[in-house]
C-alpha atoms as a PDB file:
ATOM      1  CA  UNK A   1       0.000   0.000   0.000  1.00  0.00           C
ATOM      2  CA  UNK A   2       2.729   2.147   0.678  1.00  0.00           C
ATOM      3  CA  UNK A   3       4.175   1.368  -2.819  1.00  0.00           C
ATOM      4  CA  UNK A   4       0.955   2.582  -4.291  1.00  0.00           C
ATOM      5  CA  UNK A   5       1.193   6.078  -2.529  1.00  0.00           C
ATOM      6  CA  UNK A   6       4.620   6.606  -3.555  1.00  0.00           C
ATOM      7  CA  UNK A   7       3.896   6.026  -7.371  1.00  0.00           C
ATOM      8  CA  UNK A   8       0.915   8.246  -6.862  1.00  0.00           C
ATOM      9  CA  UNK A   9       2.832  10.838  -5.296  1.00  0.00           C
ATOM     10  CA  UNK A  10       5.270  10.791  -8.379  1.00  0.00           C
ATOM     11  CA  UNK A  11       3.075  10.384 -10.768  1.00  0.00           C
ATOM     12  CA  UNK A  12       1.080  13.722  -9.234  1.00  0.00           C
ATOM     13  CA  UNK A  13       4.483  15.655  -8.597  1.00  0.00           C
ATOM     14  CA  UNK A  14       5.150  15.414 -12.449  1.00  0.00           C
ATOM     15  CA  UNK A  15       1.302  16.020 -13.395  1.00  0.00           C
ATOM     16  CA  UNK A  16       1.733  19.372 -11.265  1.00  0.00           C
ATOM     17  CA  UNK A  17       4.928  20.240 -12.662  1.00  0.00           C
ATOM     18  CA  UNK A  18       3.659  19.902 -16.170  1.00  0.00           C
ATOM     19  CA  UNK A  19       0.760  21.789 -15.669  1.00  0.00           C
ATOM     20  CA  UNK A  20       3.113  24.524 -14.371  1.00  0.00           C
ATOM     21  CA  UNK A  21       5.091  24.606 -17.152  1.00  0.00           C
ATOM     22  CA  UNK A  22       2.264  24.557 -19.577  1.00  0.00           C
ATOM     23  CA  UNK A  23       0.252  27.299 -18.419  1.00  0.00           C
ATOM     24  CA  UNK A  24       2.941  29.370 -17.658  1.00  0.00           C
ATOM     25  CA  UNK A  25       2.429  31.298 -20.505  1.00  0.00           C
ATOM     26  CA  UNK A  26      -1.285  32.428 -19.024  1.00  0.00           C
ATOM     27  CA  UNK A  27       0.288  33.872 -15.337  1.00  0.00           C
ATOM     28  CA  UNK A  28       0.209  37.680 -16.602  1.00  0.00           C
ATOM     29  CA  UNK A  29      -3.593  36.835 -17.771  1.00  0.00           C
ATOM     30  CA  UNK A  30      -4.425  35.181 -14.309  1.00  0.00           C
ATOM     31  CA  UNK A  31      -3.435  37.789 -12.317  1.00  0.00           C
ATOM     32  CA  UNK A  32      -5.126  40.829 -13.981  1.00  0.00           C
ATOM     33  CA  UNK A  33      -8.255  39.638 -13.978  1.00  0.00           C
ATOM     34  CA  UNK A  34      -7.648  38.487 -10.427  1.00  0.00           C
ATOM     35  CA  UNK A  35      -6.551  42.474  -9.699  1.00  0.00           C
ATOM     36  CA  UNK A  36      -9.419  43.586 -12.191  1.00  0.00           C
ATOM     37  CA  UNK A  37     -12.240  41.230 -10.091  1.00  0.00           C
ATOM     38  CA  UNK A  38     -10.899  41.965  -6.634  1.00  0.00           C
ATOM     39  CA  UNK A  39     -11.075  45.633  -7.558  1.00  0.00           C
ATOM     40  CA  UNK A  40     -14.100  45.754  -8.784  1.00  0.00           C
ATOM     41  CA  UNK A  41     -15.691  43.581  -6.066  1.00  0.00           C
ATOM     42  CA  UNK A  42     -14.210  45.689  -3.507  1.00  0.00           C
ATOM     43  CA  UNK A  43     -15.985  49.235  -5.163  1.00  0.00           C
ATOM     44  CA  UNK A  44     -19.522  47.140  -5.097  1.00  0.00           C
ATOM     45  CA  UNK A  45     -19.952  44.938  -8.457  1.00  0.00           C
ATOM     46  CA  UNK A  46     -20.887  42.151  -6.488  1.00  0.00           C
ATOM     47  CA  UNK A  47     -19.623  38.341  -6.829  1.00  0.00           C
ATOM     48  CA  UNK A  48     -21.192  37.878 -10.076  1.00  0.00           C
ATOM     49  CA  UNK A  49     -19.863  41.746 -11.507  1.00  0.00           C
ATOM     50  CA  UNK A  50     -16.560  40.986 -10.379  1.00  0.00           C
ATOM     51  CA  UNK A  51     -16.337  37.860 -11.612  1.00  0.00           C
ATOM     52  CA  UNK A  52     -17.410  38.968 -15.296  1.00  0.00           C
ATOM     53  CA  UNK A  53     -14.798  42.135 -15.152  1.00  0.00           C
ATOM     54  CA  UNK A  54     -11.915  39.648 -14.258  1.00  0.00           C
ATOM     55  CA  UNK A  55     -12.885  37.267 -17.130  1.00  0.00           C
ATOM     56  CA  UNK A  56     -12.980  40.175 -19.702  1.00  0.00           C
ATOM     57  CA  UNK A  57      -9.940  41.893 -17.972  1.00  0.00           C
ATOM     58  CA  UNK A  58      -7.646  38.565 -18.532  1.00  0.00           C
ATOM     59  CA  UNK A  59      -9.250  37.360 -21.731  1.00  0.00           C
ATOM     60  CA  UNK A  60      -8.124  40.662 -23.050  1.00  0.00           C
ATOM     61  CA  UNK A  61      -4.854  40.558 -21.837  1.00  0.00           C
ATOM     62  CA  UNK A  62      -4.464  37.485 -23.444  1.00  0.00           C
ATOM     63  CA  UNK A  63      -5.704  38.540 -26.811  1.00  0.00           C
ATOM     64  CA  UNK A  64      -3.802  41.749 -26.399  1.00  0.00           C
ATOM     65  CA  UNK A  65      -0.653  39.745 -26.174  1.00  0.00           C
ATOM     66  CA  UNK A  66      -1.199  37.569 -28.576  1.00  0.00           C
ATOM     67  CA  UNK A  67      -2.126  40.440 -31.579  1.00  0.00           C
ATOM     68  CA  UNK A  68       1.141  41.709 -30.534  1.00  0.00           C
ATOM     69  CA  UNK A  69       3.262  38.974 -30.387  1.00  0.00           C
ATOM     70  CA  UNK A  70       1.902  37.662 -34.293  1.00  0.00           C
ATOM     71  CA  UNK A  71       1.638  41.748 -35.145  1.00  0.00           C
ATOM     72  CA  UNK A  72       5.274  42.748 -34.132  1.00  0.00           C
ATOM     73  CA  UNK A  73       8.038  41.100 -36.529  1.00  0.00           C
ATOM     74  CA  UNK A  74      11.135  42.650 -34.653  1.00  0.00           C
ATOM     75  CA  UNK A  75      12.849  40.234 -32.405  1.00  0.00           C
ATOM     76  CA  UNK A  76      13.689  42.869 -29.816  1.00  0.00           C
ATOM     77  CA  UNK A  77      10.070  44.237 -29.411  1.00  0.00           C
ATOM     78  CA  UNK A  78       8.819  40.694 -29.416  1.00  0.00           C
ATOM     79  CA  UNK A  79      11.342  39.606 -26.651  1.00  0.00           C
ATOM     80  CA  UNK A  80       9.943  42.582 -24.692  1.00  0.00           C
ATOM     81  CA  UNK A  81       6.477  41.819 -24.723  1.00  0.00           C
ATOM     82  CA  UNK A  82       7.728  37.769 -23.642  1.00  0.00           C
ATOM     83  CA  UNK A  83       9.455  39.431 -20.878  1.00  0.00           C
ATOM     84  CA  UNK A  84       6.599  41.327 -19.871  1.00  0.00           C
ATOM     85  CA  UNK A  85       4.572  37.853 -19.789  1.00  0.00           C
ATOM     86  CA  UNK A  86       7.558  35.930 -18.624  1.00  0.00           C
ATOM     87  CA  UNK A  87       8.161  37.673 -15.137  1.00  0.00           C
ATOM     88  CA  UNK A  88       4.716  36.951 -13.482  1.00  0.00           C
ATOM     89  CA  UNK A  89       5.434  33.298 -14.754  1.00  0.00           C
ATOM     90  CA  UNK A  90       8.562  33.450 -12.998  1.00  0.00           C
ATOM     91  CA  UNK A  91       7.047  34.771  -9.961  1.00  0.00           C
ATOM     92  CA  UNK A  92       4.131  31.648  -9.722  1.00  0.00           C
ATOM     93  CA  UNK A  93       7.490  29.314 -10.190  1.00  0.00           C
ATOM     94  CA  UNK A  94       9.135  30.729  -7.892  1.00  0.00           C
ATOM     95  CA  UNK A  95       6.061  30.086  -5.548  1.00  0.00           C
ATOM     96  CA  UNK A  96       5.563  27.080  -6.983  1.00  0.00           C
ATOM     97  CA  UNK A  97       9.072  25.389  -6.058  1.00  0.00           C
ATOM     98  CA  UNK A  98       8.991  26.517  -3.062  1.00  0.00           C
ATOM     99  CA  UNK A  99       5.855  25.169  -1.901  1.00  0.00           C
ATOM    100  CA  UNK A 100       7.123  21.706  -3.230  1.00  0.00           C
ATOM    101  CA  UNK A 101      10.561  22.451  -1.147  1.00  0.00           C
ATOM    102  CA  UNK A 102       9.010  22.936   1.746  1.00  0.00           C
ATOM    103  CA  UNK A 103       7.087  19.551   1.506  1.00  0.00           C
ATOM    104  CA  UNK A 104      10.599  17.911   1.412  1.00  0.00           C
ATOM    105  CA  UNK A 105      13.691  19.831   2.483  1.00  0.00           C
ATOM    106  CA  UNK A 106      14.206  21.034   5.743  1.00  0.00           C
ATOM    107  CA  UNK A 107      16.921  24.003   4.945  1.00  0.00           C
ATOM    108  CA  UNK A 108      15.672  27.091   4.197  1.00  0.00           C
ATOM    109  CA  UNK A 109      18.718  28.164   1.989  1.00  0.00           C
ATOM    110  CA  UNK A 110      17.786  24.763   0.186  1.00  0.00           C
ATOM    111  CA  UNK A 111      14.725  25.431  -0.383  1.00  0.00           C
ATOM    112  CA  UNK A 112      15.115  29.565  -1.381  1.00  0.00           C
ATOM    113  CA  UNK A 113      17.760  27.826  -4.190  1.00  0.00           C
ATOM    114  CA  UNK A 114      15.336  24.926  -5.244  1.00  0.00           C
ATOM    115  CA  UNK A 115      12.683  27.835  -5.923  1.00  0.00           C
ATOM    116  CA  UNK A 116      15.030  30.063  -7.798  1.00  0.00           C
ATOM    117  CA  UNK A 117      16.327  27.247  -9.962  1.00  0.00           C
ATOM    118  CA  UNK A 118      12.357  26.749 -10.457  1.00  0.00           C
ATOM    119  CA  UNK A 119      11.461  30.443 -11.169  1.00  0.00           C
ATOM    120  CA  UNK A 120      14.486  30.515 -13.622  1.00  0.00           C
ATOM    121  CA  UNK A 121      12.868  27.241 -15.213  1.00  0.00           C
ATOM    122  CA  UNK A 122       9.727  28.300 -15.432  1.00  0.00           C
ATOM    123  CA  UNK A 123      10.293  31.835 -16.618  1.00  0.00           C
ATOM    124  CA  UNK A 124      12.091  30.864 -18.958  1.00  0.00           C
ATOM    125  CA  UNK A 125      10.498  28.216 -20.646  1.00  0.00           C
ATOM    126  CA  UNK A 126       7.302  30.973 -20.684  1.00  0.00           C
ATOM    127  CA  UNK A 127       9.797  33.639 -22.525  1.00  0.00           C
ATOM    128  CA  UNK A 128      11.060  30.845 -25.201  1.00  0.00           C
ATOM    129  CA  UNK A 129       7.575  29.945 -25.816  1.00  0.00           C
ATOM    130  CA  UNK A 130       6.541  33.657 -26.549  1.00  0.00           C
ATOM    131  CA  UNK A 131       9.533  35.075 -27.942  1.00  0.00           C
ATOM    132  CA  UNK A 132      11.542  32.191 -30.304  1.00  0.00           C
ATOM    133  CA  UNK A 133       9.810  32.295 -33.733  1.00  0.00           C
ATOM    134  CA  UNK A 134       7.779  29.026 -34.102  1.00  0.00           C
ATOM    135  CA  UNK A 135       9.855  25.514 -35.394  1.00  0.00           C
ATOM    136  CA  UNK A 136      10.163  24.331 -38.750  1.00  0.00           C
ATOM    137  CA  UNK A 137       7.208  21.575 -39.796  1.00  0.00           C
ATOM    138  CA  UNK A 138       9.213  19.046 -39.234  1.00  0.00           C
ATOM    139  CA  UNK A 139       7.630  16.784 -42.087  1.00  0.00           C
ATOM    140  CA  UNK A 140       7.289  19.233 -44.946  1.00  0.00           C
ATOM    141  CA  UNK A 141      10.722  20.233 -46.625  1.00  0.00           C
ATOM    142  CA  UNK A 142      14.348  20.418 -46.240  1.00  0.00           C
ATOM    143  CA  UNK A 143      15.616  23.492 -45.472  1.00  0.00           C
ATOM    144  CA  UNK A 144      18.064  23.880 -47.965  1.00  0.00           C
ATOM    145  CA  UNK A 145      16.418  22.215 -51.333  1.00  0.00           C
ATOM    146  CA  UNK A 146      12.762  22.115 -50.453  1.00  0.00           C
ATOM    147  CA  UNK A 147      12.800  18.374 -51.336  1.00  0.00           C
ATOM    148  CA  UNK A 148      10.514  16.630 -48.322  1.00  0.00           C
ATOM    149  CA  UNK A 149      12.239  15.036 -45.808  1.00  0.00           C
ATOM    150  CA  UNK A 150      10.563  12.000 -45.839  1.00  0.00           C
ATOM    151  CA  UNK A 151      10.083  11.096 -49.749  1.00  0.00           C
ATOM    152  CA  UNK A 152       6.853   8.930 -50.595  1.00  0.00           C
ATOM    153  CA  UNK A 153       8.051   5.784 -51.416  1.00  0.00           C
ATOM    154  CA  UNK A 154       8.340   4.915 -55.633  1.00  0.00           C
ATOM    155  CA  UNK A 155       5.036   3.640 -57.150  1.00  0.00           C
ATOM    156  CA  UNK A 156       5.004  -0.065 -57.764  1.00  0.00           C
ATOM    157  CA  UNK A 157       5.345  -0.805 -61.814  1.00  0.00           C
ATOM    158  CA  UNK A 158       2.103  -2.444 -63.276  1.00  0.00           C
ATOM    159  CA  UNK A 159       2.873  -5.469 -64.746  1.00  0.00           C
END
């Protein structure tokens, strides 16, 4: 039974840290319509106002930063507006390691390096994913003679 929970507890620890790494693109999003809803909750929208200015307030944030990641062709303005998504996701990795250091190791200089060796991680796996310019199709051409990669194989002669 013991066995069990251990595999489980793996098997969750690299669920959670896949998750992190995979939304940590959306942290900037997250946490302005969290600021947006809180505010507006706190001047009197109500649970159900606040609720619908945080969606809109993130949603747009995400669509803003999207239309200017595809509008903007200049590497250096596009690495800007990664960095400006990249830093909150560094921040919620950051958290996130330490949380998980806690759990396990008992030094708190351990655990302040574990979760900046995660916040590094994390932030910068969400700048690479904003501000590198998408892969090559792997299956479609070579790059240098635009023959495909992976050729069809000959037709069989009729006989």
């Amino acid at each position: 039974m013991i066995v069990i929970g251990i595999i489980l507890s793996f098997i969750s620890l690299g669920f959670l840290c896949w998750l992190l790494f995979a939304l940590a693109v959306q942290a900037l999003p997250v946490f302005v319509g969290l600021a947006a809803g809180v505010a507006a909750y706190q001047t009197g929208a109500g649970e159900f106002g606040a609720f619908l200015v945080g969606l809109i307030a993130g949603a747009l944030t995400l669509a803003t930063g999207q239309i200017a990641v595809a509008a903007f062709r200049s590497p250096v303005i596009r690495a800007a507006i990664a960095l400006v998504f990249a830093v909150p996701a560094a921040m919620a990795g950051y958290h996130a390691a330490l949380g998980l250091a806690q759990l396990g190791v008992p030094a708190e200089l351990w655990q302040r390096a574990f979760a900046l060796i995660g916040a590094v991680a994390v932030g910068t796996t969400a700048w690479a994913r904003l501000a590198l310019p998408n892969p090559p199709d792997i299956g479609s051409s070579d790059v240098a003679g635009g023959r495909p990669l992976f050729p069809a194989a000959p037709a069989a002669r009729d006989s």
